[in-house]
C-alpha atoms as a PDB file:
ATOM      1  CA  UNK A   1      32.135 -73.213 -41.993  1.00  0.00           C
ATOM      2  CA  UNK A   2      28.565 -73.260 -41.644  1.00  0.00           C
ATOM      3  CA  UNK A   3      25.929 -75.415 -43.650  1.00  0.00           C
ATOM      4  CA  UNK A   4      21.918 -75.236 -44.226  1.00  0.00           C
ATOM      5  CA  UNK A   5      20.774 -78.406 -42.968  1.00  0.00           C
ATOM      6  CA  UNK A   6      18.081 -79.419 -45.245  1.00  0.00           C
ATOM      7  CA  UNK A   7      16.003 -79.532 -41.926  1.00  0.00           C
ATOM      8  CA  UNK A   8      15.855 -75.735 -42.330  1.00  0.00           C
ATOM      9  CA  UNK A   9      14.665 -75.458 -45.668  1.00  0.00           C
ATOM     10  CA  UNK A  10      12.518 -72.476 -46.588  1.00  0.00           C
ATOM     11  CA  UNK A  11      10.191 -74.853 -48.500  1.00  0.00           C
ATOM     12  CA  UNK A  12       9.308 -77.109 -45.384  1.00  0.00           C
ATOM     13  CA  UNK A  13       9.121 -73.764 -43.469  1.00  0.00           C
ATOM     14  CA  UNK A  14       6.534 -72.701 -46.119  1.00  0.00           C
ATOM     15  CA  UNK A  15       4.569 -76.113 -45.672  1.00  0.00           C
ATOM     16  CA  UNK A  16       4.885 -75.541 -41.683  1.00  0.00           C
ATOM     17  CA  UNK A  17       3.048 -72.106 -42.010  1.00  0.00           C
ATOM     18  CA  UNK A  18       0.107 -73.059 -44.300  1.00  0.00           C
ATOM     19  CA  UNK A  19      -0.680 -75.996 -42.081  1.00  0.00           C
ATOM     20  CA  UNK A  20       0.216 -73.730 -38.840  1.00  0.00           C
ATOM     21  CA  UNK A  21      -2.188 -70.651 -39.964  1.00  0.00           C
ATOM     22  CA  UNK A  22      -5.015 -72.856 -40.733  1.00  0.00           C
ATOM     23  CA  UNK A  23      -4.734 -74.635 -37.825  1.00  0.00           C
ATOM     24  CA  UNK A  24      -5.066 -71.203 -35.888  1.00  0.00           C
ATOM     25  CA  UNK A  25      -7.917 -70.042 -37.835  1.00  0.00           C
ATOM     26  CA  UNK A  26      -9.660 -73.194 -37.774  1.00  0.00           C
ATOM     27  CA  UNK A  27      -9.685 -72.778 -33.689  1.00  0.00           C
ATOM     28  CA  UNK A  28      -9.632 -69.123 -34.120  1.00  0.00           C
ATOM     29  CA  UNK A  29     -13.258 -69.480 -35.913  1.00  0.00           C
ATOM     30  CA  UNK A  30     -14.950 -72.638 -34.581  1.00  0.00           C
ATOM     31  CA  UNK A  31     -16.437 -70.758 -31.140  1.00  0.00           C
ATOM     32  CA  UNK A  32     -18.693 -68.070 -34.090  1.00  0.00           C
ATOM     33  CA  UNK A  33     -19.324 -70.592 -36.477  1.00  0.00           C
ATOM     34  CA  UNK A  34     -20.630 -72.782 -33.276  1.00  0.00           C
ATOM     35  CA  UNK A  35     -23.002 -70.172 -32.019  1.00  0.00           C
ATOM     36  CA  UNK A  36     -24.679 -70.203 -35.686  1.00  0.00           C
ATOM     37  CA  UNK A  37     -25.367 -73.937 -35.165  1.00  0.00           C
ATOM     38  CA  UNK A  38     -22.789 -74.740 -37.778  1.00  0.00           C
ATOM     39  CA  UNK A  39     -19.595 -77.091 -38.570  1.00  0.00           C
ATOM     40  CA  UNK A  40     -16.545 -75.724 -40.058  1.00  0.00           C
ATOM     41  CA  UNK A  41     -17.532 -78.537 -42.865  1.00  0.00           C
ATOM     42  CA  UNK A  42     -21.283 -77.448 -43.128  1.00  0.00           C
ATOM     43  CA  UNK A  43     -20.422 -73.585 -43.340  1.00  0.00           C
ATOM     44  CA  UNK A  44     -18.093 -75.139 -46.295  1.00  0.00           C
ATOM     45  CA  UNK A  45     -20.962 -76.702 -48.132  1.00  0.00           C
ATOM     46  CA  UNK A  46     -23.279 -74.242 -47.106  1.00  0.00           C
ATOM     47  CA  UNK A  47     -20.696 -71.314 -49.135  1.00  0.00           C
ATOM     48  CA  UNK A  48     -19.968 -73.382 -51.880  1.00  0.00           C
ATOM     49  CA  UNK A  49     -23.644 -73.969 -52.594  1.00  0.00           C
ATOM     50  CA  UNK A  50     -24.693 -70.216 -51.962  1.00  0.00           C
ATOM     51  CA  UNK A  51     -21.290 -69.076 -54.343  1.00  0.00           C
ATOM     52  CA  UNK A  52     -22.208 -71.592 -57.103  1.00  0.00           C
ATOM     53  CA  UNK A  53     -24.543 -70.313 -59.862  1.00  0.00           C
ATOM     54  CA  UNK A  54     -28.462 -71.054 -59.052  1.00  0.00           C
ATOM     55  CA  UNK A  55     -27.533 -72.583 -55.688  1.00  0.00           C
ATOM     56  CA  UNK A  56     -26.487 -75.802 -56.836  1.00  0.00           C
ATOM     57  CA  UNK A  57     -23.713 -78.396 -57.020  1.00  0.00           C
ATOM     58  CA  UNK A  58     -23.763 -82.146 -57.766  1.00  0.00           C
ATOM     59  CA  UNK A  59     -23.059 -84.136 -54.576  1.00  0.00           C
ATOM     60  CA  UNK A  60     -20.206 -85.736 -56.272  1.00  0.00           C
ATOM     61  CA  UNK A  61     -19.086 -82.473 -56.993  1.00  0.00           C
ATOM     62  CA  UNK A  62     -19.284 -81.118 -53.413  1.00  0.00           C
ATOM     63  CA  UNK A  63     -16.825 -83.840 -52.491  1.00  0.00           C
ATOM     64  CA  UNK A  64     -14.915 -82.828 -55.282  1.00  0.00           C
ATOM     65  CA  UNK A  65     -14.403 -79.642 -54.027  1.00  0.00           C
ATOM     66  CA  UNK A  66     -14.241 -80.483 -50.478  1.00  0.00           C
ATOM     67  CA  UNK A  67     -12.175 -82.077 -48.188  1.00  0.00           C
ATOM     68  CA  UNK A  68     -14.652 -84.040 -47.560  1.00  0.00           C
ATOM     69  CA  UNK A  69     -15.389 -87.962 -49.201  1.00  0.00           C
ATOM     70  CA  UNK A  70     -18.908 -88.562 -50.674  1.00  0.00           C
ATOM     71  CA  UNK A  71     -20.007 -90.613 -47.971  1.00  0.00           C
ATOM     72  CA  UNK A  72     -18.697 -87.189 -45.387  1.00  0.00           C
ATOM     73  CA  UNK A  73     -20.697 -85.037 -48.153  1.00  0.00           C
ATOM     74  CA  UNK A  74     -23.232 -87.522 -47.942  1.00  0.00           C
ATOM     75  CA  UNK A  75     -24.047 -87.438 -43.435  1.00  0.00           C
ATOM     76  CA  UNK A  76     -23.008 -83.086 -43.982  1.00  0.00           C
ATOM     77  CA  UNK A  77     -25.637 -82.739 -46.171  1.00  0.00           C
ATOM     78  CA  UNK A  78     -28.407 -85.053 -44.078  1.00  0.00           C
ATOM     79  CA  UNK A  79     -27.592 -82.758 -41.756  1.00  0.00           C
ATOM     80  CA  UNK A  80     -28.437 -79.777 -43.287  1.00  0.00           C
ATOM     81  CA  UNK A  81     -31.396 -81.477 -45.210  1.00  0.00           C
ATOM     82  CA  UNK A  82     -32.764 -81.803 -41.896  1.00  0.00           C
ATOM     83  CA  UNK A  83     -32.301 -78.400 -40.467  1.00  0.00           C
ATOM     84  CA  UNK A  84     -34.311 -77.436 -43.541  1.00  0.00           C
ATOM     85  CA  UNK A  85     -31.121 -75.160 -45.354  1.00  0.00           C
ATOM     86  CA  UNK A  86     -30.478 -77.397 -47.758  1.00  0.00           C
ATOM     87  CA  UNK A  87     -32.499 -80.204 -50.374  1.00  0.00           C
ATOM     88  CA  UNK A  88     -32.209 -82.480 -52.636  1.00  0.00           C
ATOM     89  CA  UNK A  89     -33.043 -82.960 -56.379  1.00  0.00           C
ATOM     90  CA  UNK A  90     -32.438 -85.181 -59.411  1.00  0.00           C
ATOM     91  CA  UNK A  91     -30.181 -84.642 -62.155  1.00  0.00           C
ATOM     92  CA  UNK A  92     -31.511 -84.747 -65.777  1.00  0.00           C
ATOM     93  CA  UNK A  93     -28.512 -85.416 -67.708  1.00  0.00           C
ATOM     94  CA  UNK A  94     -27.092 -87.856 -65.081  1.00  0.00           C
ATOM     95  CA  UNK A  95     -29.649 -90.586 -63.497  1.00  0.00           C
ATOM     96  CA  UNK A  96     -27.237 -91.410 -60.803  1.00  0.00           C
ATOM     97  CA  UNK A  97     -26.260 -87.791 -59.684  1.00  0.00           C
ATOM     98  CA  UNK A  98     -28.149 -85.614 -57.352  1.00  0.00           C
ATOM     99  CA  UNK A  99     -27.937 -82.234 -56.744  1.00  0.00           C
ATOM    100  CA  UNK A 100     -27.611 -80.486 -53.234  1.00  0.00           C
ATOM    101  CA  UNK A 101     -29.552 -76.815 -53.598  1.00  0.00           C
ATOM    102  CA  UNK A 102     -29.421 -74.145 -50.752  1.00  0.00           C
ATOM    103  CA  UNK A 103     -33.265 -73.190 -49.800  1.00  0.00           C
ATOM    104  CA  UNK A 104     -33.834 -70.022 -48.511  1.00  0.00           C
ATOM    105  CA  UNK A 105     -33.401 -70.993 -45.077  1.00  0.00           C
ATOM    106  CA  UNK A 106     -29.914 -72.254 -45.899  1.00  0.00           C
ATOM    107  CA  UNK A 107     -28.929 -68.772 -47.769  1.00  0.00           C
ATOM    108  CA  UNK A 108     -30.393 -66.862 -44.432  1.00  0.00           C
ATOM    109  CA  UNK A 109     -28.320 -69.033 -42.113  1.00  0.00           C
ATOM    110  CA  UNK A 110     -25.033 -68.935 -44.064  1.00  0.00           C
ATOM    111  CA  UNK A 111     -25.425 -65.377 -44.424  1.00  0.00           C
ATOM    112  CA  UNK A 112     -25.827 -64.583 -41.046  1.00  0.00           C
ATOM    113  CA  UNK A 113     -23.135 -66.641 -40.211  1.00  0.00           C
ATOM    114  CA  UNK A 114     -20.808 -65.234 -43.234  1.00  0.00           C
ATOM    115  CA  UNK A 115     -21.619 -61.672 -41.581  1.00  0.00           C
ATOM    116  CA  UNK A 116     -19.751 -62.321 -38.077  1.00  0.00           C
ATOM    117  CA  UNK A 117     -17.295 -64.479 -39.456  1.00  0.00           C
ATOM    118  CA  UNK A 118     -16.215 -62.212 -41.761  1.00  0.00           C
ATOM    119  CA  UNK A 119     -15.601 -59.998 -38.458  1.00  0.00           C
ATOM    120  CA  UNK A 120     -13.212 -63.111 -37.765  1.00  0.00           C
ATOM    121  CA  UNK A 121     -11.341 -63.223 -40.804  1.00  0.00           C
ATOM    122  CA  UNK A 122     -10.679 -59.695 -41.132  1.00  0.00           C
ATOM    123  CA  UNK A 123      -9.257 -59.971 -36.981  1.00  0.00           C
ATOM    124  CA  UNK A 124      -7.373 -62.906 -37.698  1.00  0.00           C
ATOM    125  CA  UNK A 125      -6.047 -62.935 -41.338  1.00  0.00           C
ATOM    126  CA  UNK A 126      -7.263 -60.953 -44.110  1.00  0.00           C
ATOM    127  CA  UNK A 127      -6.999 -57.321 -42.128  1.00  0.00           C
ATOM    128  CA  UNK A 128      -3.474 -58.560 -40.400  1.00  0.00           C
ATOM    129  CA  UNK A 129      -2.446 -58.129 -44.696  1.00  0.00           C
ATOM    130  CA  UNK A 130      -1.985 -55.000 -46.945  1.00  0.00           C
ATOM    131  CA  UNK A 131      -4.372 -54.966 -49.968  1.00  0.00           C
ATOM    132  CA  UNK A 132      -1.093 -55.556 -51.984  1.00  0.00           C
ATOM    133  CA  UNK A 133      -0.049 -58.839 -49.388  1.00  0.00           C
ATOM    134  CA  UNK A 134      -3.725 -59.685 -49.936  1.00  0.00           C
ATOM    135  CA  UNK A 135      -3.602 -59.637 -53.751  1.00  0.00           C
ATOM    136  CA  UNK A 136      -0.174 -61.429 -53.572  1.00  0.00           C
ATOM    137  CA  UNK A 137      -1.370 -64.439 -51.490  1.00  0.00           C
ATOM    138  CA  UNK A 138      -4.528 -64.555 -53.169  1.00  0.00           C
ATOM    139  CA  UNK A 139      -2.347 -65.376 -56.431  1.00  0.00           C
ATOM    140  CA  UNK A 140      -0.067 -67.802 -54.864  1.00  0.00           C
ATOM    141  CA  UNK A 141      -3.167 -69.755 -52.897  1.00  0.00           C
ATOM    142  CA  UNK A 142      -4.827 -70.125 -56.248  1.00  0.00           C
ATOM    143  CA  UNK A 143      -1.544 -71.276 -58.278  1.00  0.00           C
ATOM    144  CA  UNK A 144      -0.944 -73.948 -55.772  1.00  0.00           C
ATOM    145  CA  UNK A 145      -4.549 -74.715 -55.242  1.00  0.00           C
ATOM    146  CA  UNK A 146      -5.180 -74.916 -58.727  1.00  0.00           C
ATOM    147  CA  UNK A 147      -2.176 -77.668 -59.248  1.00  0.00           C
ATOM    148  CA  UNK A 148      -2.613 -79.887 -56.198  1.00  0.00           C
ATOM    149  CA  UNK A 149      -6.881 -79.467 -55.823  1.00  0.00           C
ATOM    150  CA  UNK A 150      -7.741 -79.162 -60.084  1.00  0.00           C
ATOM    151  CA  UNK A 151     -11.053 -80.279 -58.727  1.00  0.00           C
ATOM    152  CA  UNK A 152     -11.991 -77.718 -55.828  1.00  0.00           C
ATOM    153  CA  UNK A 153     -13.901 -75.769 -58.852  1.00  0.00           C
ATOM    154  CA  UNK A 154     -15.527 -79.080 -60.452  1.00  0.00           C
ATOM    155  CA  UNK A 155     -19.152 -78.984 -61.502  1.00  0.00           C
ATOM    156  CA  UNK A 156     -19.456 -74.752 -61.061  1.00  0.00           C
ATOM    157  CA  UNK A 157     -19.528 -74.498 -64.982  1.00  0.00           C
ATOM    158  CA  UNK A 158     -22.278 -77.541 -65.225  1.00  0.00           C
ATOM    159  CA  UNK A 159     -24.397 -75.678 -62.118  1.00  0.00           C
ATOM    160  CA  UNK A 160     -23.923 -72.484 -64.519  1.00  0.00           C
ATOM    161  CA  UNK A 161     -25.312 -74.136 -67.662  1.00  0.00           C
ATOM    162  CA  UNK A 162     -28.500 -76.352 -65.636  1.00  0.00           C
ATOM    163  CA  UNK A 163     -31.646 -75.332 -65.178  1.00  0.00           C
ATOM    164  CA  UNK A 164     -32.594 -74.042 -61.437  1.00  0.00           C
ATOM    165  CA  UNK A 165     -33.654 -77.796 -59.600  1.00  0.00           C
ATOM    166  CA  UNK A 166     -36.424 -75.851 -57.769  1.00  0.00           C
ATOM    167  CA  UNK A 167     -37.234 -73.346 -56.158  1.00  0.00           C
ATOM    168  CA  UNK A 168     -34.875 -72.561 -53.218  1.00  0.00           C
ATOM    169  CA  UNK A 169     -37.441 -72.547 -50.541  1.00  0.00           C
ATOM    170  CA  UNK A 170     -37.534 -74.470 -47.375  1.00  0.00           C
ATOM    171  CA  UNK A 171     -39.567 -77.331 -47.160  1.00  0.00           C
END
């Protein structure tokens, strides 16, 4: 008589797969993202900032949401400071927090970027899916995300509600 070793497990299969397909795409998109000048990590930050109402997240809250610690947040952002896509301002209601806002350098770049990659996803992932398959893993990303990451959406409702730092413009 045969058993299921718990080895073979559907769960760990479903574990193996997430971390498999984002390995993949990772590789599958660094060459693009590369020829824009950009990390994997600063097209992140560069999204979440240009997705977030007026342009703006708290650094703490880019960590937050990232994968990334504040200190990582901290040297991404530098870098992107630097190039000019990216500045800094003050927080009113919180002395110690700063927030990171996209200038209008930093929307141009991560939309030229989001243009081609977009050519990437749809090769390697999205357009691989029905719009139905789509839908349905859209669902399931978000239930799990939502459980194990709480705090990948921390600080959007705060950006919503503050005043615009300054204008987005490049130094």
């Amino acid at each position: 008589m045969a058993t299921t070793r718990i080895i073979d497990d559907d769960r760990l299969t479903a574990v193996g797969l997430l971390v498999e397909v984002h390995r993949g795409l990772t590789n599958k998109f660094a060459a693009r993202l590369g020829r824009h000048g950009l990390s994997e990590n600063e097209l992140e930050i560069l999204l979440r900032l240009g997705r977030t109402p007026n342009c703006q997240l708290r650094m703490s809250d880019l960590a937050a949401q990232t994968s990334l610690t504040t200190s990582g947040v901290t040297r991404v952002v530098d870098r992107l400071e630097r190039a000019g896509l990216v500045v800094r301002a003050s927080c009113d209601t919180d002395r110690r927090g700063t927030w990171a806002v996209l200038t209008d350098a930093g929307l141009e770049r991560v939309t030229a970027a989001v243009e081609e990659h977009l050519e990437d996803v749809d090769r390697w992932y999205t357009g691989l899916l029905t719009p139905e398959q789509l839908n349905a893993l859209l669902e399931a990303l978000r239930i799990v995300r939502d459980t194990v990451r709480p705090e990948a959406v921390a600080g959007v409702a705060e950006a919503a509600r503050a005043r615009p730092r300054i204008a987005a413009t490049s130094p």
